[in-house]
PDB file of N, CA and C in Angstrom:
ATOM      1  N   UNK A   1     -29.767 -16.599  -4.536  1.00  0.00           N
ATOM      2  CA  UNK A   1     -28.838 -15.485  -4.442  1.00  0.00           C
ATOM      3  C   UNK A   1     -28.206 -15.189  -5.806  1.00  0.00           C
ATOM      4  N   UNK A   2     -28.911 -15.115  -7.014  1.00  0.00           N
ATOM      5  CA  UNK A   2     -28.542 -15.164  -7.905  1.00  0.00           C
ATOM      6  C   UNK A   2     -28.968 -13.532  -8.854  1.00  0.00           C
ATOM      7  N   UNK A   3     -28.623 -12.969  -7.920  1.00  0.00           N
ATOM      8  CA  UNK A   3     -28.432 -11.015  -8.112  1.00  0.00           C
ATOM      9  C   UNK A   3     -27.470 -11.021  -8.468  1.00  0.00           C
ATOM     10  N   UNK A   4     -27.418  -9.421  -8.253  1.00  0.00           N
ATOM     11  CA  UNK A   4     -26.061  -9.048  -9.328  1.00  0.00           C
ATOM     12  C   UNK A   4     -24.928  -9.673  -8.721  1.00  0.00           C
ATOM     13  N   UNK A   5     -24.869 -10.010  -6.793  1.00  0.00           N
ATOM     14  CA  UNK A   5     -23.494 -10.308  -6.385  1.00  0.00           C
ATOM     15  C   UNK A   5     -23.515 -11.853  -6.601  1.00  0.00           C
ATOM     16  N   UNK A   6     -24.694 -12.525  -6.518  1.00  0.00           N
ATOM     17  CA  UNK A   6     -24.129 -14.283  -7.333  1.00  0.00           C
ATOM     18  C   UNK A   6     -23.523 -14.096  -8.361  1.00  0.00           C
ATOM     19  N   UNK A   7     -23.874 -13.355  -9.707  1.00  0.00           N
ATOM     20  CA  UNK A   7     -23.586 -13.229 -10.876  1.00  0.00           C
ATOM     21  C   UNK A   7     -22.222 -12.881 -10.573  1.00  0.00           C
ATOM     22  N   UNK A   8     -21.576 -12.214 -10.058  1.00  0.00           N
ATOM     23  CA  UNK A   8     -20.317 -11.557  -9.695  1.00  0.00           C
ATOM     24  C   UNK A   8     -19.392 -12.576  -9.439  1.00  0.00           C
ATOM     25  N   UNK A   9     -19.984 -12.977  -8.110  1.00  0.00           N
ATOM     26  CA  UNK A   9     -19.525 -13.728  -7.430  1.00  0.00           C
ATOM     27  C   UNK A   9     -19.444 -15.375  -8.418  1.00  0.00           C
ATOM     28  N   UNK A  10     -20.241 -15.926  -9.180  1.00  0.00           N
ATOM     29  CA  UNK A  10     -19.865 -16.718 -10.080  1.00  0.00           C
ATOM     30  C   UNK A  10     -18.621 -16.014 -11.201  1.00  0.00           C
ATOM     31  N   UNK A  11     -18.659 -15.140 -11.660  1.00  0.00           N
ATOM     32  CA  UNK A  11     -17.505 -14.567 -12.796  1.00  0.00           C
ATOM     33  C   UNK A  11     -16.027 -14.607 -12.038  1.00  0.00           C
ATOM     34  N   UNK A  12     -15.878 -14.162 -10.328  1.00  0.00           N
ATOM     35  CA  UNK A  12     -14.962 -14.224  -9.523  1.00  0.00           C
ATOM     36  C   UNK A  12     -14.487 -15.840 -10.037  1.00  0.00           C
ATOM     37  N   UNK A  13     -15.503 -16.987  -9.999  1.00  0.00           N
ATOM     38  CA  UNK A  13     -15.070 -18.268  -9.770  1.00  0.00           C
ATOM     39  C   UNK A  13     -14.534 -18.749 -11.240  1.00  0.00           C
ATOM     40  N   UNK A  14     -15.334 -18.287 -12.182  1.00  0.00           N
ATOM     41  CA  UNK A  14     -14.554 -18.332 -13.119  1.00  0.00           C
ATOM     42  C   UNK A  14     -13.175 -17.934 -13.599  1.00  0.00           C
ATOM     43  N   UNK A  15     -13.248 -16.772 -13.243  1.00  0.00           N
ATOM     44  CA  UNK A  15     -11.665 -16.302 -13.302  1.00  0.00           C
ATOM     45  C   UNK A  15     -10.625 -17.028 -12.964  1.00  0.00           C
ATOM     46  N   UNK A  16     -10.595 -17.149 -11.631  1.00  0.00           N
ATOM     47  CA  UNK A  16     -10.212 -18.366 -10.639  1.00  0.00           C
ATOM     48  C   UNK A  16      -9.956 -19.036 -11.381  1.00  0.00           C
ATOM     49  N   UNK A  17     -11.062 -20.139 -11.965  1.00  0.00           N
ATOM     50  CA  UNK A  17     -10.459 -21.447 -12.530  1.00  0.00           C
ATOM     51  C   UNK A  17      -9.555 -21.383 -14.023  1.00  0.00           C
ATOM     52  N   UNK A  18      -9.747 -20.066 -14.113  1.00  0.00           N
ATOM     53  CA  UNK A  18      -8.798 -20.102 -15.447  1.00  0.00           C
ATOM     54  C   UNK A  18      -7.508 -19.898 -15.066  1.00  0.00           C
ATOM     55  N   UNK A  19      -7.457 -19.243 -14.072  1.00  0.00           N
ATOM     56  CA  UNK A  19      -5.968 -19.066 -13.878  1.00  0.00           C
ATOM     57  C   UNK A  19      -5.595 -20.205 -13.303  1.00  0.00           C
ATOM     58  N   UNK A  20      -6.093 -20.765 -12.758  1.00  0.00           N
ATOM     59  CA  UNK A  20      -5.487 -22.492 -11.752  1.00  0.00           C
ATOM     60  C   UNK A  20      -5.470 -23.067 -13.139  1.00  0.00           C
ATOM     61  N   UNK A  21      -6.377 -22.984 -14.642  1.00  0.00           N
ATOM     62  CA  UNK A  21      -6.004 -23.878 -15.843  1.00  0.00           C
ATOM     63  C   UNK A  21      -4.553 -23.303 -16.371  1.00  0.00           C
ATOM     64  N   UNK A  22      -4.465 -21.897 -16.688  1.00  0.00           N
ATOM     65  CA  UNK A  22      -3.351 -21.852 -17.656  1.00  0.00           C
ATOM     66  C   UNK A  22      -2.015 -21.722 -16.600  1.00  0.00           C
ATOM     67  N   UNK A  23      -1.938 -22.079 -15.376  1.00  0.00           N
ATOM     68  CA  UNK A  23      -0.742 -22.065 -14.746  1.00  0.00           C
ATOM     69  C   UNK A  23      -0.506 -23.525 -14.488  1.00  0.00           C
ATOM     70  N   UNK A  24      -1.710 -24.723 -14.324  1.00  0.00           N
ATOM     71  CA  UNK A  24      -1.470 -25.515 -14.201  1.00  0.00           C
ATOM     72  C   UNK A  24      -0.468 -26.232 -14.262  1.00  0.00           C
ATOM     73  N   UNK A  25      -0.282 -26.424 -16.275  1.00  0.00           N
ATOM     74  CA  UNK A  25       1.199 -26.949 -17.012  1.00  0.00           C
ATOM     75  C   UNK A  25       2.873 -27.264 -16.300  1.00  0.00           C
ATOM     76  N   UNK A  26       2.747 -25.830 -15.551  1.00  0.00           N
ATOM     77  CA  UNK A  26       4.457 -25.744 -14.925  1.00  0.00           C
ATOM     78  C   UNK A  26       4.439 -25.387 -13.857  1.00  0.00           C
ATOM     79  N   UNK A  27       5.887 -26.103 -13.732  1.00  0.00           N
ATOM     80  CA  UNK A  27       6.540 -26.446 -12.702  1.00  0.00           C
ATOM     81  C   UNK A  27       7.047 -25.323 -11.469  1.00  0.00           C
ATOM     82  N   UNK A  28       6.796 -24.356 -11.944  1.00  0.00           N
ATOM     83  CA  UNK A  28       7.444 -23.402 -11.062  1.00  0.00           C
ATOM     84  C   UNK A  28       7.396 -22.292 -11.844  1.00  0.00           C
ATOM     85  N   UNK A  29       8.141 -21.159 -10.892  1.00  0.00           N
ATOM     86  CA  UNK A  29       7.421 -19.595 -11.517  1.00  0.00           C
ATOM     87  C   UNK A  29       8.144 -18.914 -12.944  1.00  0.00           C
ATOM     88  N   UNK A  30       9.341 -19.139 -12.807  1.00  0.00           N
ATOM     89  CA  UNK A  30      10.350 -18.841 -13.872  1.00  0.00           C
ATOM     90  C   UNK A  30       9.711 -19.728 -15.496  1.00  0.00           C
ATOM     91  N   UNK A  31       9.324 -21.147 -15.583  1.00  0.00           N
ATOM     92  CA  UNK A  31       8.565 -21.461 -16.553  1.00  0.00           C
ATOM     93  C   UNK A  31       7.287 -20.721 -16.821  1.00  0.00           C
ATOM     94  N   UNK A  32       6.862 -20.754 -16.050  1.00  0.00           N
ATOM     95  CA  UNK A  32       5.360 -19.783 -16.423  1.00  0.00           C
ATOM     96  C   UNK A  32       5.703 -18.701 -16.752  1.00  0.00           C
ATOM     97  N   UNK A  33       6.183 -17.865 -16.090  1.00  0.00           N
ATOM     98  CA  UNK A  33       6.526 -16.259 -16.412  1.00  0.00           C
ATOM     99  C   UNK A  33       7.386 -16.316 -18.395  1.00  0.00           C
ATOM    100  N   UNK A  34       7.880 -17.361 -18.364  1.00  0.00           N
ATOM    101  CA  UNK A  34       8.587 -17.363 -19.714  1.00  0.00           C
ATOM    102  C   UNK A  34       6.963 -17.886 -20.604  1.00  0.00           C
ATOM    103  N   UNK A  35       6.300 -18.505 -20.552  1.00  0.00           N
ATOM    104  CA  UNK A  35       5.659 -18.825 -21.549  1.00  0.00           C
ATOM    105  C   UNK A  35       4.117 -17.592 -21.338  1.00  0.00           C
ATOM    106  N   UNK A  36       4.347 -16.519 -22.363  1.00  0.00           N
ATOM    107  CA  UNK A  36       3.711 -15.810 -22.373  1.00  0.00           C
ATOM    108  C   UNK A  36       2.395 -15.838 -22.449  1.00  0.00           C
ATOM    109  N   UNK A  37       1.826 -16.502 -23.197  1.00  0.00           N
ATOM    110  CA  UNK A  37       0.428 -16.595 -23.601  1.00  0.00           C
ATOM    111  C   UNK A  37       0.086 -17.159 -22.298  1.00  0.00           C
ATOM    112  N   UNK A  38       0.310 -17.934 -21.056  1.00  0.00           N
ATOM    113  CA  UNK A  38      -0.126 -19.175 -20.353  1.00  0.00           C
ATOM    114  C   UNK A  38      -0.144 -17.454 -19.546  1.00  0.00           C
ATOM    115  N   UNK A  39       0.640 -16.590 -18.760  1.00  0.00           N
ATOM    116  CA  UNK A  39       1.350 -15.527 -17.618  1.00  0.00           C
ATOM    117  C   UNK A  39       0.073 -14.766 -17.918  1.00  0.00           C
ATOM    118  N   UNK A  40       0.520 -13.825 -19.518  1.00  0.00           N
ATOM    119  CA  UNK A  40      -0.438 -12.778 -19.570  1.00  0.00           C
ATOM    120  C   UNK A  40      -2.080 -12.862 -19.860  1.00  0.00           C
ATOM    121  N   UNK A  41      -2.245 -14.446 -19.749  1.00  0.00           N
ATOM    122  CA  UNK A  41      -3.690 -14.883 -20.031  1.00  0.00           C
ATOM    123  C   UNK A  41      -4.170 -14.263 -18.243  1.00  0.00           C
ATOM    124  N   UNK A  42      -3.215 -14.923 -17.842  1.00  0.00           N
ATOM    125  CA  UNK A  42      -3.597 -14.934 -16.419  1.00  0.00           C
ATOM    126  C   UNK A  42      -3.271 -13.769 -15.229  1.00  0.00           C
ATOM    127  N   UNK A  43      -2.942 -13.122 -16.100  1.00  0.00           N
ATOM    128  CA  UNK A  43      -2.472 -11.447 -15.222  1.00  0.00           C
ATOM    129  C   UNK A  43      -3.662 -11.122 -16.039  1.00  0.00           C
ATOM    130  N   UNK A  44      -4.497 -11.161 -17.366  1.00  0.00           N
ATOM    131  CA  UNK A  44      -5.673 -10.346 -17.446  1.00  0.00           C
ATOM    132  C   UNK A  44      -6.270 -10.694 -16.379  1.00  0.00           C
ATOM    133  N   UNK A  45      -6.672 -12.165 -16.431  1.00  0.00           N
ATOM    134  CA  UNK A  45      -7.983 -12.883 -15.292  1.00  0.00           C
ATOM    135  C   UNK A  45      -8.054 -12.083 -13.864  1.00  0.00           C
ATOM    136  N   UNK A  46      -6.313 -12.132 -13.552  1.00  0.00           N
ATOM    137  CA  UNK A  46      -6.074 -10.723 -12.081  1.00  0.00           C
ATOM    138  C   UNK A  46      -7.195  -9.421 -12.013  1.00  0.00           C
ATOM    139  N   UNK A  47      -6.535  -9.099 -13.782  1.00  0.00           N
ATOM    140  CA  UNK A  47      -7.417  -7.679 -13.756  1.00  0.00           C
ATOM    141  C   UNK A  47      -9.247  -7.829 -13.865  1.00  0.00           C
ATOM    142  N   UNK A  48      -9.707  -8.774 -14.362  1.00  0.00           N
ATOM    143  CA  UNK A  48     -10.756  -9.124 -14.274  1.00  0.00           C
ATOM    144  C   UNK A  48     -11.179  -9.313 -13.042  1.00  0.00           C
ATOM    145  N   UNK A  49     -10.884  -9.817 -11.907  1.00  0.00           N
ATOM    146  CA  UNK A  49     -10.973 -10.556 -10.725  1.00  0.00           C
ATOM    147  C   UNK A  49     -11.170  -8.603 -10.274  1.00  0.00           C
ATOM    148  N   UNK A  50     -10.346  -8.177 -10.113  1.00  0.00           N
ATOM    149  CA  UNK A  50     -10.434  -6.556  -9.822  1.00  0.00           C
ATOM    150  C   UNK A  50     -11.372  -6.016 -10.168  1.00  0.00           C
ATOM    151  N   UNK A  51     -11.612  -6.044 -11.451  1.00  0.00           N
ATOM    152  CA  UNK A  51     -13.116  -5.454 -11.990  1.00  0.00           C
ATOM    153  C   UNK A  51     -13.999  -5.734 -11.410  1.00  0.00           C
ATOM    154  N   UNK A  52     -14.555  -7.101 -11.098  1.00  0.00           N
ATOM    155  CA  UNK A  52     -15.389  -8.043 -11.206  1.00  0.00           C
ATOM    156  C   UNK A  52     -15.695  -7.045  -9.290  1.00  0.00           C
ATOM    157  N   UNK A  53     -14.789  -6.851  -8.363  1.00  0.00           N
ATOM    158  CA  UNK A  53     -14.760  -6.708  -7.141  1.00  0.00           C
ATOM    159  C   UNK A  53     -14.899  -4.940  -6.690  1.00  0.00           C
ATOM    160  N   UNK A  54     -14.619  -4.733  -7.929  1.00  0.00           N
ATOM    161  CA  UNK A  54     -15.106  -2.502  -7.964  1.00  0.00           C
ATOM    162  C   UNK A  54     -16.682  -2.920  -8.141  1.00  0.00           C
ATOM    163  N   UNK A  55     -17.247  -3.981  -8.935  1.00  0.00           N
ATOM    164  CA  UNK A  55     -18.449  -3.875  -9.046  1.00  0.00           C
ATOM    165  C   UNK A  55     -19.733  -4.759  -7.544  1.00  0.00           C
ATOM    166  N   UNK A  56     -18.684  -4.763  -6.652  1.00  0.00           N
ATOM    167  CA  UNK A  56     -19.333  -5.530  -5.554  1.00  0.00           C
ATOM    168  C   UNK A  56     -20.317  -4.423  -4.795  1.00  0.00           C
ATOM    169  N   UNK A  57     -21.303  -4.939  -4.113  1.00  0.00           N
ATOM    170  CA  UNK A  57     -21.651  -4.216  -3.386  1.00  0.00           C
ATOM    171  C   UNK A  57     -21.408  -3.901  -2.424  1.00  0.00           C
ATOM    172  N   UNK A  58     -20.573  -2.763  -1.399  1.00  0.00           N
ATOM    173  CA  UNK A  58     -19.741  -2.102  -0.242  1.00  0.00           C
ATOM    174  C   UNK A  58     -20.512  -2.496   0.890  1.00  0.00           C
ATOM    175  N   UNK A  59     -21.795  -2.537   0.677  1.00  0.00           N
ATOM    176  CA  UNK A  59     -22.437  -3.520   2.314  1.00  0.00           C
ATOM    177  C   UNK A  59     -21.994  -4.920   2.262  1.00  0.00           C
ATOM    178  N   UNK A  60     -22.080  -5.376   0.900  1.00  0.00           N
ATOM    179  CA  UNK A  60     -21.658  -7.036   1.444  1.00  0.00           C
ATOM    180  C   UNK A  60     -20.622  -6.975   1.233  1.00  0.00           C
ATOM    181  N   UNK A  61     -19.458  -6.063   0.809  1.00  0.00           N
ATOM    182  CA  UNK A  61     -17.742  -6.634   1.446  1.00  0.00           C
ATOM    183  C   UNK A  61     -17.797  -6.360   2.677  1.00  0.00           C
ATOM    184  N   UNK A  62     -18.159  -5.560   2.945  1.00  0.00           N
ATOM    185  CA  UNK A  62     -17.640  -5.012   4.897  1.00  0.00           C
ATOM    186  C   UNK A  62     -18.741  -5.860   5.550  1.00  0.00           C
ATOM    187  N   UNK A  63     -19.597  -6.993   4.560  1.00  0.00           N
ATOM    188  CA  UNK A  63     -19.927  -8.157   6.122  1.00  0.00           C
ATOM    189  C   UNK A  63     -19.571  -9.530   5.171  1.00  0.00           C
ATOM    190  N   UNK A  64     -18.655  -9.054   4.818  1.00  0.00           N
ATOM    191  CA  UNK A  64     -17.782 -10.676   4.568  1.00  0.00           C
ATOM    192  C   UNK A  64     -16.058 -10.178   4.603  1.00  0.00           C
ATOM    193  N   UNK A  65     -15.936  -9.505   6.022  1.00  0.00           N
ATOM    194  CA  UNK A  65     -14.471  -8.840   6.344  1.00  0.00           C
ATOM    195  C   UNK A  65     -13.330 -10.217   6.325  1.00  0.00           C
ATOM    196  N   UNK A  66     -13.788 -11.510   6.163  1.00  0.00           N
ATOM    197  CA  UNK A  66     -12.704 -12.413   6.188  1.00  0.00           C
ATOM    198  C   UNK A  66     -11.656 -12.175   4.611  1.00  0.00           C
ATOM    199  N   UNK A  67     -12.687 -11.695   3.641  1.00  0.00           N
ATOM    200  CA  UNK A  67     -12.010 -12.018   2.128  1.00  0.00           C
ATOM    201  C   UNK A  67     -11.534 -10.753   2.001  1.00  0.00           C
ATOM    202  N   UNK A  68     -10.254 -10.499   1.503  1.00  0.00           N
ATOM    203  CA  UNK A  68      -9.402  -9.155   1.794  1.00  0.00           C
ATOM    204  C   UNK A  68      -9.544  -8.491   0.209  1.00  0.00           C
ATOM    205  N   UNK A  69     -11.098  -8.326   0.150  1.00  0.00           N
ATOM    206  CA  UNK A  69     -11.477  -7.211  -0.928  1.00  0.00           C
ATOM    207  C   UNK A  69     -10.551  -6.538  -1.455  1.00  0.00           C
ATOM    208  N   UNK A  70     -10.197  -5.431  -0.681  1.00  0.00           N
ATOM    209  CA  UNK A  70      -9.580  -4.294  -1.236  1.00  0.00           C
ATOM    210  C   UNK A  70      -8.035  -4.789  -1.473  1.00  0.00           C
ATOM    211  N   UNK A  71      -7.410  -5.690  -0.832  1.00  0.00           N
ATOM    212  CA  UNK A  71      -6.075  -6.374  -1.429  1.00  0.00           C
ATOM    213  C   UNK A  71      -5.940  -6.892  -2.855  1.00  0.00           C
ATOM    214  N   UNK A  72      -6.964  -7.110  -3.274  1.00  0.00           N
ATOM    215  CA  UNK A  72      -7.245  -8.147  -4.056  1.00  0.00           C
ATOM    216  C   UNK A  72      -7.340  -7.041  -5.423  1.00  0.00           C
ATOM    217  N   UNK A  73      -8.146  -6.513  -5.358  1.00  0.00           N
ATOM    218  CA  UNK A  73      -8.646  -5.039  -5.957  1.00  0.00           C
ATOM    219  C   UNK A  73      -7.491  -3.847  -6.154  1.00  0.00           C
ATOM    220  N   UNK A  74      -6.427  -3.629  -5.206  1.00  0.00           N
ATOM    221  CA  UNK A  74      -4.874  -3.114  -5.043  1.00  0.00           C
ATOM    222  C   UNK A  74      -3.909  -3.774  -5.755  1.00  0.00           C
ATOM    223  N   UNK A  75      -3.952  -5.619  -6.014  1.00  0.00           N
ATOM    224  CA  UNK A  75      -3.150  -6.172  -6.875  1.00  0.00           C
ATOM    225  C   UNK A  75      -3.571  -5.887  -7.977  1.00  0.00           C
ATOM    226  N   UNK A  76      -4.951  -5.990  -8.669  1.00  0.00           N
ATOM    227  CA  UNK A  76      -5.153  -5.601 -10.218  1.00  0.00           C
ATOM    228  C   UNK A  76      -4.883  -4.109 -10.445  1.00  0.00           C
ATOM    229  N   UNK A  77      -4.523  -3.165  -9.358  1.00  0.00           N
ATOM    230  CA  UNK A  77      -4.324  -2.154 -10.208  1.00  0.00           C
ATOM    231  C   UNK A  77      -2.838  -2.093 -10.004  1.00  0.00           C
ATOM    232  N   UNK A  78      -2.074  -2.730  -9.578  1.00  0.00           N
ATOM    233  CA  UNK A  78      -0.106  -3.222  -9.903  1.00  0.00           C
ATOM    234  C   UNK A  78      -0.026  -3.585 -11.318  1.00  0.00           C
ATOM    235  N   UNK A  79      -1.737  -4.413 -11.334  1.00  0.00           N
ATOM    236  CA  UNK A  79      -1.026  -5.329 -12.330  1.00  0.00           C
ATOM    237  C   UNK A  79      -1.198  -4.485 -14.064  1.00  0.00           C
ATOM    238  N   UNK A  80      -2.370  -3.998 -13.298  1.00  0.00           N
ATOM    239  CA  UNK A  80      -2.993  -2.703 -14.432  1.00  0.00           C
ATOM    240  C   UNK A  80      -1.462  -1.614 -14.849  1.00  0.00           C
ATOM    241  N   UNK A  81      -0.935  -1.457 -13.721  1.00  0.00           N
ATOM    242  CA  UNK A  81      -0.420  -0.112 -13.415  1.00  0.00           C
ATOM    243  C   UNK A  81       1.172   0.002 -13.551  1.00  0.00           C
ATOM    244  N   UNK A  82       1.632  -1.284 -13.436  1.00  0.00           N
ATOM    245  CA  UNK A  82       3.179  -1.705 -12.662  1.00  0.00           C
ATOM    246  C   UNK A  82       3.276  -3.231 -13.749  1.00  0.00           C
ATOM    247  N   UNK A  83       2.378  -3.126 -14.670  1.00  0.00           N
ATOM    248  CA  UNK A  83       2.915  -4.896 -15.085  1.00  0.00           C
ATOM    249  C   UNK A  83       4.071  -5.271 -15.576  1.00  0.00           C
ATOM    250  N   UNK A  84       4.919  -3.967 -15.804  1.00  0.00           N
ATOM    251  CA  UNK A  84       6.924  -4.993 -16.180  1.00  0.00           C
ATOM    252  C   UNK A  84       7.406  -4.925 -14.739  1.00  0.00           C
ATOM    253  N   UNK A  85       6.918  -4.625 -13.528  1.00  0.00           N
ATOM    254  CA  UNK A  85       7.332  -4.365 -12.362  1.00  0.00           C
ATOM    255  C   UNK A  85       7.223  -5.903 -11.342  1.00  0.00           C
ATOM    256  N   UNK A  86       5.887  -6.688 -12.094  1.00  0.00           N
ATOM    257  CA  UNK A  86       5.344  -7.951 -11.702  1.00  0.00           C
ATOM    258  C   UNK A  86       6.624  -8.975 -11.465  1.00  0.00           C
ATOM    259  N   UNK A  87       6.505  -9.450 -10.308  1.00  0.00           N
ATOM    260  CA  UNK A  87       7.419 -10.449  -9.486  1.00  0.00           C
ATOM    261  C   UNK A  87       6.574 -11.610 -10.009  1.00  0.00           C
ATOM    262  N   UNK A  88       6.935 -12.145 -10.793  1.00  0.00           N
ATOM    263  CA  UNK A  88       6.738 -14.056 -11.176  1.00  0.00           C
ATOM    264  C   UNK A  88       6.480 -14.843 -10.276  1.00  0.00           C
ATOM    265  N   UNK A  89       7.425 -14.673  -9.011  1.00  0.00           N
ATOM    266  CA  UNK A  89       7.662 -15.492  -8.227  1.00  0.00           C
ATOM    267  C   UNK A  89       6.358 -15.308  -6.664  1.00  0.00           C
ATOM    268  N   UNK A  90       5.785 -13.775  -6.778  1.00  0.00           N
ATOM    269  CA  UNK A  90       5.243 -13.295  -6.340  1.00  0.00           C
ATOM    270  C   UNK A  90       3.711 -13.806  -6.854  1.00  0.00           C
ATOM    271  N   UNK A  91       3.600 -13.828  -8.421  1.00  0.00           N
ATOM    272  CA  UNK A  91       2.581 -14.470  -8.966  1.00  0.00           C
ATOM    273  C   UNK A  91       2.074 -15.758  -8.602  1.00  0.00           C
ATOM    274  N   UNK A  92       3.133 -16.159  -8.908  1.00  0.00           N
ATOM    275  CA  UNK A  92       3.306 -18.019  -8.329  1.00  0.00           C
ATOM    276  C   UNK A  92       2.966 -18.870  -7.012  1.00  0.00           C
ATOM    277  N   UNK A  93       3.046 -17.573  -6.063  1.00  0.00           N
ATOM    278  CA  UNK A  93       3.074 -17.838  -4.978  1.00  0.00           C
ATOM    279  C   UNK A  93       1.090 -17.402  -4.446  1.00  0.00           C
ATOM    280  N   UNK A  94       0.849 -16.346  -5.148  1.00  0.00           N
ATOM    281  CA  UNK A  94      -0.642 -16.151  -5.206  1.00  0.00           C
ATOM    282  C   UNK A  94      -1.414 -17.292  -5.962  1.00  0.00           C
ATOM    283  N   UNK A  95      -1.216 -17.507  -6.635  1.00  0.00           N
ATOM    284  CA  UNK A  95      -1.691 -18.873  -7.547  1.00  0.00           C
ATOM    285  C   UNK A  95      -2.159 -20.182  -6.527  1.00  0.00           C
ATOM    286  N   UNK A  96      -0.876 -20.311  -6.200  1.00  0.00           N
ATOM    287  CA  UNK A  96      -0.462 -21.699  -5.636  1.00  0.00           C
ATOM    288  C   UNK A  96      -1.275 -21.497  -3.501  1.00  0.00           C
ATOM    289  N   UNK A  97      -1.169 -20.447  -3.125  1.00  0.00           N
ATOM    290  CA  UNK A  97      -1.814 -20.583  -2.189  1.00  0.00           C
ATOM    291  C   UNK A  97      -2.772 -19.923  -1.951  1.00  0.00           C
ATOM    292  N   UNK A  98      -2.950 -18.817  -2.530  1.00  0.00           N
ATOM    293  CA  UNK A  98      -4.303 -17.891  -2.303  1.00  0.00           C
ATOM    294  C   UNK A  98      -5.655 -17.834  -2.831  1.00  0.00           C
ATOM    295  N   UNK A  99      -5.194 -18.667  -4.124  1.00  0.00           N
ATOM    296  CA  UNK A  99      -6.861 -18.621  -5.172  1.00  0.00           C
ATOM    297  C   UNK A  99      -7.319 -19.580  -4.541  1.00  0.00           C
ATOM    298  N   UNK A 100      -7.004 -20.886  -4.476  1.00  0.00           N
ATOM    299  CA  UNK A 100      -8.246 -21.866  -4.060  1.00  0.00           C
ATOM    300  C   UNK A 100      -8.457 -21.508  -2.146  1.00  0.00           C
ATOM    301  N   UNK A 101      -8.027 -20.934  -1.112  1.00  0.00           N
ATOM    302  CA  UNK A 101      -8.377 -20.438   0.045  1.00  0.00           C
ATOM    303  C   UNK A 101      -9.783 -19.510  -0.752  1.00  0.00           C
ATOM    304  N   UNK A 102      -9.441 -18.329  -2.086  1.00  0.00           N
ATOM    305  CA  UNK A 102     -10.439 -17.306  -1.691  1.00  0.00           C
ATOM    306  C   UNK A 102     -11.508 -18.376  -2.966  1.00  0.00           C
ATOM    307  N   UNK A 103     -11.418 -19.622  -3.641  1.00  0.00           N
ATOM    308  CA  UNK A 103     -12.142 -19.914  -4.149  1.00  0.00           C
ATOM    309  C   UNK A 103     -13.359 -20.419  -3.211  1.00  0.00           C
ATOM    310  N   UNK A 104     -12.422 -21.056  -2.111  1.00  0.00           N
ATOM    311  CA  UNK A 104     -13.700 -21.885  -1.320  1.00  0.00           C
ATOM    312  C   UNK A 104     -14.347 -20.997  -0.709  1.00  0.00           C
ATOM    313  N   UNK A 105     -13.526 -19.830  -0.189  1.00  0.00           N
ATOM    314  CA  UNK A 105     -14.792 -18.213   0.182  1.00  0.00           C
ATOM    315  C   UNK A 105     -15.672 -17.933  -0.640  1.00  0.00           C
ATOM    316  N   UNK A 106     -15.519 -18.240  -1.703  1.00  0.00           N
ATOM    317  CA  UNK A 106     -16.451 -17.590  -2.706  1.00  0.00           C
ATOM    318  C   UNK A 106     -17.164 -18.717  -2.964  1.00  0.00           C
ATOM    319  N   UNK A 107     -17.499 -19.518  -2.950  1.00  0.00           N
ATOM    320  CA  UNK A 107     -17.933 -21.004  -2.678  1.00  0.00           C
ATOM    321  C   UNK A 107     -18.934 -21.311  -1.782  1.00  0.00           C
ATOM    322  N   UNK A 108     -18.657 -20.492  -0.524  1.00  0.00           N
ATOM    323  CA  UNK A 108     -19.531 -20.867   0.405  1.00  0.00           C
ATOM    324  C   UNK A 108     -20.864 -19.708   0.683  1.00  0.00           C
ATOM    325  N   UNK A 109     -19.976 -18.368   0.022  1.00  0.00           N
ATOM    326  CA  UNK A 109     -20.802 -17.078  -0.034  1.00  0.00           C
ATOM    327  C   UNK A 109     -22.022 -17.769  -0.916  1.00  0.00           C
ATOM    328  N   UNK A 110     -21.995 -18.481  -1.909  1.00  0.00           N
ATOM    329  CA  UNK A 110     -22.650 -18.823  -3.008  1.00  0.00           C
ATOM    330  C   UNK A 110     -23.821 -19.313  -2.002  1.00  0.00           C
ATOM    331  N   UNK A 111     -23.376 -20.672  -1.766  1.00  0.00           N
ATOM    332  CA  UNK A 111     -24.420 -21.077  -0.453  1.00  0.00           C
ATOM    333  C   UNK A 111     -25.199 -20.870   0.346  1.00  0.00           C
TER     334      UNK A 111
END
């Protein structure tokens, strides 16, 4: 399965793990959001993750309706669109529970 949506679908996982690396460090959302280089590394990876998901193919999101595509795809353009508007705490909270749930989706799609 190593078409254009593995290829995708591997760059998705990459992204992923960069942002689980440069948030790793701290403790909570207010540290991260202050150390810039670690935040805005990882609000690009967002917008990447977005890109990466305009370039999916529309038959295989609507038969993998568990992974909330177009949510995902709606946050990079906040983040594109609205980024002094970005809730830290809101970030923090995507980080910490949502990437590794949609990593192991993307994990098993691989499979």
């Amino acid at each position: 399965m190593y078409d254009s949506i593995g290829l995708n679908l591997k760059a998705l996982l990459e992204s992923i793990d960069k942002i689980i690396l440069y948030s790793k460090e701290f403790s909570d959302a207010d540290d991260f959001y202050h150390d810039q280089k670690s935040f805005d590394a990882s609000m690009m990876q967002f917008v990447v993750i977005g890109e990466i998901i305009t370039r999916l193919d529309e038959k295989f999101k609507a038969s993998t309706p568990h992974i909330p595509w177009q949510k995902i795809k709606d946050f990079r353009n906040i983040i594109a669109h609205d980024y002094f508007g970005i809730d830290a705490d809101e970030i923090w909270d995507i980080i910490h529970h949502k990437l590794v749930p949609l990593k192991h989706d993307i994990r098993e799609l691989l499979r």
